[in-house]
C-alpha atoms as a PDB file:
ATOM      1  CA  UNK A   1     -81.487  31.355  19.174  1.00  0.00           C
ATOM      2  CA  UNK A   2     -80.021  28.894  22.013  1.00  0.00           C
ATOM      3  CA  UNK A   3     -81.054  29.810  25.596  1.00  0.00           C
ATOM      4  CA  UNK A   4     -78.213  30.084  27.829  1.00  0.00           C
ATOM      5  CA  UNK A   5     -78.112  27.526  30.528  1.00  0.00           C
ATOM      6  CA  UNK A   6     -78.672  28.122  34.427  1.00  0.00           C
ATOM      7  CA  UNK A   7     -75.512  29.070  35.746  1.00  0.00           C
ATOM      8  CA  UNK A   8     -76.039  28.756  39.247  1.00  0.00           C
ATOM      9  CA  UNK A   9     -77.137  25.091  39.032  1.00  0.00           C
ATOM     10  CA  UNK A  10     -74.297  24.183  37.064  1.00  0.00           C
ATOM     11  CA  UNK A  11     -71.164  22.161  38.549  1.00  0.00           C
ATOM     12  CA  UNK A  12     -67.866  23.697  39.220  1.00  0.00           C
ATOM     13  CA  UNK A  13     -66.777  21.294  36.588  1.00  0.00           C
ATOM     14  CA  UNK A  14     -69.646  21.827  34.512  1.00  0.00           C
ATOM     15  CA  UNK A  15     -69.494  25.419  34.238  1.00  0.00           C
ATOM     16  CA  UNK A  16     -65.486  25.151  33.678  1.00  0.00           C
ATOM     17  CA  UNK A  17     -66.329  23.504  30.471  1.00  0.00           C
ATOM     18  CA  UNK A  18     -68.943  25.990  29.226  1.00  0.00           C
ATOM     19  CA  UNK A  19     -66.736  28.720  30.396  1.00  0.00           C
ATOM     20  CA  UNK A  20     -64.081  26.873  27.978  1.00  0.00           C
ATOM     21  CA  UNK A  21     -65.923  26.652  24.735  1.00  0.00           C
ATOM     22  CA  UNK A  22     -67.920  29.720  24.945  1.00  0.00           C
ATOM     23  CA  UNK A  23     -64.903  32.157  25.469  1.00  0.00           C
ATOM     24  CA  UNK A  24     -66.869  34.718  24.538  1.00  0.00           C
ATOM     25  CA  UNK A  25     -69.778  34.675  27.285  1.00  0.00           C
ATOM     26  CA  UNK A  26     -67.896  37.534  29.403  1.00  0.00           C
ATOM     27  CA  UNK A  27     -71.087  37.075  32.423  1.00  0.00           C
ATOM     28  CA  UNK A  28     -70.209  33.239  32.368  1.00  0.00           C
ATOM     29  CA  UNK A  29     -66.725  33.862  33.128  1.00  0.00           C
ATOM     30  CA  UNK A  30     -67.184  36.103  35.812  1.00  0.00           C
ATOM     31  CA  UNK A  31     -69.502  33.717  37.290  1.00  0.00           C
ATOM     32  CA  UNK A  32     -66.729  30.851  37.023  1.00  0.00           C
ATOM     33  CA  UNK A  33     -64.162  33.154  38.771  1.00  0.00           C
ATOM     34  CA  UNK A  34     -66.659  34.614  41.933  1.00  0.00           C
ATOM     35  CA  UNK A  35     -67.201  30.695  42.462  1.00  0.00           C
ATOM     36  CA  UNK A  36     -63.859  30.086  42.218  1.00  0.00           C
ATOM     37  CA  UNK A  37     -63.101  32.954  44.972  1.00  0.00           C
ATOM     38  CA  UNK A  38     -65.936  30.841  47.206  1.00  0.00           C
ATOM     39  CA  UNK A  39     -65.109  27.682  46.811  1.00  0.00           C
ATOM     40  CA  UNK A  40     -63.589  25.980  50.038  1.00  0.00           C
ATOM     41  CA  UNK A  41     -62.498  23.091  47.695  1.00  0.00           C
ATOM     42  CA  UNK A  42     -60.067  25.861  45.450  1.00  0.00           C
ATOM     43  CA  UNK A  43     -56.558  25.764  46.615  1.00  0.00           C
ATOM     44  CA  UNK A  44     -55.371  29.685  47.303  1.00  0.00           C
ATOM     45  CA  UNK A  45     -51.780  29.549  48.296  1.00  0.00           C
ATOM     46  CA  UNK A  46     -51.078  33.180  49.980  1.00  0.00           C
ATOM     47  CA  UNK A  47     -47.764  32.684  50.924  1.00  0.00           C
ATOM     48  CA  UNK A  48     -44.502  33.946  49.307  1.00  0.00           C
ATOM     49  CA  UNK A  49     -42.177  31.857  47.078  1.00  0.00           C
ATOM     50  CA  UNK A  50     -39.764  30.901  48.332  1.00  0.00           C
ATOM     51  CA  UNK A  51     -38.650  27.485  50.037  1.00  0.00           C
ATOM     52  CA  UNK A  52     -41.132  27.573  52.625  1.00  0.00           C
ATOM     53  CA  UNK A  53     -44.212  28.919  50.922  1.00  0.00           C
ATOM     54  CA  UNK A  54     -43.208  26.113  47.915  1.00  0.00           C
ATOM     55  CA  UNK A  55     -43.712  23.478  50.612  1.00  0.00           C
ATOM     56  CA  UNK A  56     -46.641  25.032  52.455  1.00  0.00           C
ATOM     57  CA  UNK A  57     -48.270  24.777  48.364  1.00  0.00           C
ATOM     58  CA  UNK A  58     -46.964  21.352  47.764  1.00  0.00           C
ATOM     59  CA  UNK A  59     -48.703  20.102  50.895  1.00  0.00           C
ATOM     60  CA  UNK A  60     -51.973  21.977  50.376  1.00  0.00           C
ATOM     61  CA  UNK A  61     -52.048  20.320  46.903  1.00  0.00           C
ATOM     62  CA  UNK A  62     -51.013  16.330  48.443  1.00  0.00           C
ATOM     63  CA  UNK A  63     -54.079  17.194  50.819  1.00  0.00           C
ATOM     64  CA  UNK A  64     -56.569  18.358  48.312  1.00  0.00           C
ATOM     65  CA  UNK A  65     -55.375  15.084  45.778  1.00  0.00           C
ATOM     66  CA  UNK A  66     -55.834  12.984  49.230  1.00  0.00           C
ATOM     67  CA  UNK A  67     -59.540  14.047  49.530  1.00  0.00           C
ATOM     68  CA  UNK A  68     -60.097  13.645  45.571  1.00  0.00           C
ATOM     69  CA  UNK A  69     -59.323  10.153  46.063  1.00  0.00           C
ATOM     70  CA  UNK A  70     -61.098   9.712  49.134  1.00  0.00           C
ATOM     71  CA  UNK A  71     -64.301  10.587  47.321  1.00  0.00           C
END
């Protein structure tokens, strides 16, 4: 029997990958996704698409790769 791990001390990144090979852990998942909806770093574009909203997303997305590489 393997113990599951701690999922509220796992990593965003961390708990992607579990999320990813154990498909089947339904609780995980929804854990992954409530972060997801909480996390300041997640990029939520809310606009519409068209040619404005498709710029508004490109530039949240050059920002968030800016502060990636900035870490």
């Amino acid at each position: 029997m393997s113990l599951k791990p701690d999922l509220e001390q796992m990593t965003r990144k961390a708990l992607r990958a579990y999320v990813l090979s154990h498909r089947d852990d339904e609780e995980a998942l929804r854990f992954y996704i409530d972060r997801l909806h909480t996390d300041p770093d997640v990029i939520r574009h809310t606009g519409s698409f068209n040619q404005q909203g498709t710029t508004q997303l490109e530039h949240l997305i050059q920002q968030q790769a800016q502060r990636t590489i900035d870490e």
